[in-house]
Protein backbone atom coordinates (compact mmCIF):
# COMPACT_ATOMS: atom_id res chain seq x y z
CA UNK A 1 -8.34 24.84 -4.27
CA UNK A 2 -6.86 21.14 -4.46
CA UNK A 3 -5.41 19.60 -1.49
CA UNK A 4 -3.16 16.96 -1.30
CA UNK A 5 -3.18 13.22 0.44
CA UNK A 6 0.08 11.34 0.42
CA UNK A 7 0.24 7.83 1.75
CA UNK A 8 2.94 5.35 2.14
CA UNK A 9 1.70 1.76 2.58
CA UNK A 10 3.22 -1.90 2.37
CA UNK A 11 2.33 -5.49 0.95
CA UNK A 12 3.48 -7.69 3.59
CA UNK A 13 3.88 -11.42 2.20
CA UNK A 14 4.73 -14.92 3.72
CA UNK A 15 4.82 -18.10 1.30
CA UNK A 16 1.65 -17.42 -0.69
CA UNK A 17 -0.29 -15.12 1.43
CA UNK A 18 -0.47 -11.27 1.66
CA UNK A 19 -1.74 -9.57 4.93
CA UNK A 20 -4.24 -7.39 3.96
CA UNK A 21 -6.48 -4.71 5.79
CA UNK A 22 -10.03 -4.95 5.22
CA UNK A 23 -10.69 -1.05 5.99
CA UNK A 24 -13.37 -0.26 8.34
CA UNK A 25 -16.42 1.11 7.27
CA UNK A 26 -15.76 4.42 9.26
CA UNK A 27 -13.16 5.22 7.38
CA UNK A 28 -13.37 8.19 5.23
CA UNK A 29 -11.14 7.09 2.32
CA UNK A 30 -12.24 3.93 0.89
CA UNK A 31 -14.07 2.63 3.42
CA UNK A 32 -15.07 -1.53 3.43
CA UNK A 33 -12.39 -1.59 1.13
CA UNK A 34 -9.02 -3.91 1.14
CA UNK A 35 -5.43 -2.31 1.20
CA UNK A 36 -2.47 -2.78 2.47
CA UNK A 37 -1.31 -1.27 5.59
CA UNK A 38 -0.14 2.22 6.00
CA UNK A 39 -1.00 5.70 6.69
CA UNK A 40 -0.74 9.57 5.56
CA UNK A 41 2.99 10.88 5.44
CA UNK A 42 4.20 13.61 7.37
CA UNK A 43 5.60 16.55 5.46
CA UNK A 44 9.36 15.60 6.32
CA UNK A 45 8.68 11.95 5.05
CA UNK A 46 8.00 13.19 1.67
CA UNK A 47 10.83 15.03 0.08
CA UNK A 48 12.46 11.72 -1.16
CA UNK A 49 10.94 8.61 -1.34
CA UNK A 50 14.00 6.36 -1.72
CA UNK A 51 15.81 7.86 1.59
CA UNK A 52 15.19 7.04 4.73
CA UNK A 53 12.39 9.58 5.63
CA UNK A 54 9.15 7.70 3.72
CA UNK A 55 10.47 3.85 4.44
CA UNK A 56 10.78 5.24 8.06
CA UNK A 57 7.11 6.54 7.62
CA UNK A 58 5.98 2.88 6.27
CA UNK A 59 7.77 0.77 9.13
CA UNK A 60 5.83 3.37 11.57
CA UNK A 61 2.36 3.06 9.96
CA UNK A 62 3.08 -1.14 9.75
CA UNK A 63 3.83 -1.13 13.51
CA UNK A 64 1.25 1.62 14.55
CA UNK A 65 -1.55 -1.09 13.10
CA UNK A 66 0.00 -4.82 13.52
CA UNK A 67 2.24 -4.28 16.03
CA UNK A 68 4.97 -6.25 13.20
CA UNK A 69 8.43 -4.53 14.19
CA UNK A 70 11.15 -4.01 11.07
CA UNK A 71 12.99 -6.56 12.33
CA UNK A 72 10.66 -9.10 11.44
CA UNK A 73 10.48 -7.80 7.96
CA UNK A 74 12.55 -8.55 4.98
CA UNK A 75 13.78 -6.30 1.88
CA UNK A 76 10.89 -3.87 2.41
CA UNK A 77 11.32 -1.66 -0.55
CA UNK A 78 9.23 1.24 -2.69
CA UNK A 79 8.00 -0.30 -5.91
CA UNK A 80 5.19 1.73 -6.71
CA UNK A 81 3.73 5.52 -7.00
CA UNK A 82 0.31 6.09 -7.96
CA UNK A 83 -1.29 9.49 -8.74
CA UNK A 84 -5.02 10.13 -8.84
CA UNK A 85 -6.88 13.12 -9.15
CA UNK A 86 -10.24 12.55 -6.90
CA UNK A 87 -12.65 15.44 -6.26
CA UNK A 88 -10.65 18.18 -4.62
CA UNK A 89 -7.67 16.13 -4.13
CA UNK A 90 -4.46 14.84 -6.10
CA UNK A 91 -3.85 11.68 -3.82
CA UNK A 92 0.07 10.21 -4.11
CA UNK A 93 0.23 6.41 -3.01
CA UNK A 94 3.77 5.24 -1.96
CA UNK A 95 3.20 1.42 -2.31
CA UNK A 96 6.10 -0.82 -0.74
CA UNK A 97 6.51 -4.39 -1.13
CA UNK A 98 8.33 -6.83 1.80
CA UNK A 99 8.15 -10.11 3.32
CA UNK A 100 7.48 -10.96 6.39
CA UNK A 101 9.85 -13.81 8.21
CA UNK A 102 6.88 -15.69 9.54
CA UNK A 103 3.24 -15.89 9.66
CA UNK A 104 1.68 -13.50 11.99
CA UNK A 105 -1.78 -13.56 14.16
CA UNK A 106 -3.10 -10.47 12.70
CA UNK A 107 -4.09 -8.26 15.66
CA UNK A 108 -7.27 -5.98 16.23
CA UNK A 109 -6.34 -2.65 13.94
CA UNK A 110 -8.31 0.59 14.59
CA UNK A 111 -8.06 0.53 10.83
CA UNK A 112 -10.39 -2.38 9.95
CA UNK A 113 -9.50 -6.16 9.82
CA UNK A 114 -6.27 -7.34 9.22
CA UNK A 115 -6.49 -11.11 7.03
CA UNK A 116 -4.04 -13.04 5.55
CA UNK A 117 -5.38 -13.79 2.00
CA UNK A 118 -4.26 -15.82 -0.54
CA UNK A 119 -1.94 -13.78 -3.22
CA UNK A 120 -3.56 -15.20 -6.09
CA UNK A 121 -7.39 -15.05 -4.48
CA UNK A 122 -6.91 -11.25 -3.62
CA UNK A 123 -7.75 -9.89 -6.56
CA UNK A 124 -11.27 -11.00 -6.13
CA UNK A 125 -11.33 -8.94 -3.05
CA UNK A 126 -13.01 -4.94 -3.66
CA UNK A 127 -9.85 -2.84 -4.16
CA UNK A 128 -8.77 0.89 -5.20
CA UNK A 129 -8.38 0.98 -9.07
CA UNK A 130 -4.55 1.97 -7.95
CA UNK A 131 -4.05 -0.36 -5.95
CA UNK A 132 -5.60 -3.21 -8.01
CA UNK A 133 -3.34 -2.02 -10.95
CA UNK A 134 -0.69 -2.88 -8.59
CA UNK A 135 -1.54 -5.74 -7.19
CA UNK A 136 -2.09 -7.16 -10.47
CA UNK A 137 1.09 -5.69 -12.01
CA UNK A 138 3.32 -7.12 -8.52
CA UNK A 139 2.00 -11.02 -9.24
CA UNK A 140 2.78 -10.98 -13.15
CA UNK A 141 5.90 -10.18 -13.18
CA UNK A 142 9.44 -10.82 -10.96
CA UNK A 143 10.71 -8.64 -7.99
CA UNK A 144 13.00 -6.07 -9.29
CA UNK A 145 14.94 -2.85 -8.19
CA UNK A 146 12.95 -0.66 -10.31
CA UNK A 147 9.92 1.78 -9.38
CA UNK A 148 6.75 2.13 -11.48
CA UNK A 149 4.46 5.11 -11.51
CA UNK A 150 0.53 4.36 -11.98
CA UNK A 151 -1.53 7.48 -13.28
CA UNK A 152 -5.36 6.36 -12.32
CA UNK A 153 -7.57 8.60 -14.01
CA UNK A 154 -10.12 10.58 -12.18
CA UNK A 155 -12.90 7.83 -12.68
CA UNK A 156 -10.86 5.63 -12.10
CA UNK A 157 -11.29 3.57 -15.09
CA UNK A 158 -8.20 4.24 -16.94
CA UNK A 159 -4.57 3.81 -15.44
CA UNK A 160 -1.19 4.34 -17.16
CA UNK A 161 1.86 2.16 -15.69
CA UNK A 162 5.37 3.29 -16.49
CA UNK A 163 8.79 1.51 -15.50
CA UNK A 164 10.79 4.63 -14.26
């Protein structure tokens, strides 16, 4: 049997930096490693993930963990699906890009550590291969209205990225 994990999460930006969680090392999924912030999707957030339902989803997981309402956030948008077959699971990763209005304190997160980082040093940082195909992709090339879908293969060596 596979099961599935869907997960909608956000790259929050000011000037140059992105706020990024360092995930706790209790974490089951990925743990000690840096993502953005965000959360599993409930089964009404996922039927569409231009409406309403999964950017709803993201502004809930962003406040649930910073405490940042969607009023301080700017032209928070989907720009990314991922899809990765790991073990027993086929995990879907709804990434969403948006700037914050100003610099935050990043507050204690049962998640991990929230840090601002430096958008061009956080590719050093440990990462998901799906999310560092993203990351990379997002800082070479110019916000736009289209979505891209990243196929990571199992080992996560190999990802496809496809302008839809």
């Amino acid at each position: 049997m596979v099961n599935t994990r869907i997960v909608a999460s956000a790259f929050l930006y000011h000037e140059n930096k992105v706020l990024l969680l360092k995930r706790g090392l209790h974490k089951e999924l990925a743990p000690g490693m840096w993502a953005g912030i965000g959360g599993h999707m409930d089964m009404c957030d996922i039927k569409n993930p231009r409406k309403l339902q999964m950017i709803e989803t993201c502004y809930r997981e962003i406040y649930e963990e910073t405490g940042i309402n969607r009023d301080d956030i700017e032209d928070l948008q989907l720009k990314y699906t991922t899809v990765r077959h790991v073990g027993d699971e086929i995990r879907y990763l709804h990434q969403f890009m948006g700037r914050l209005k100003n610099e935050i304190k990043p507050p204690p997160c049962d998640e991990g550590e929230l840090h601002w980082v430096d958008k061009s040093t956080a590719l050093t940082l440990p990462m998901t291969p799906s999310l560092k195909t993203i990351y990379t992709h997002w800082l070479e090339n110019p916000p736009g209205e289209c979505i891209h879908l990243v196929i990571v293969s199992s080992d996560g060596q190999d990802t496809t990225l496809v302008k839809l």
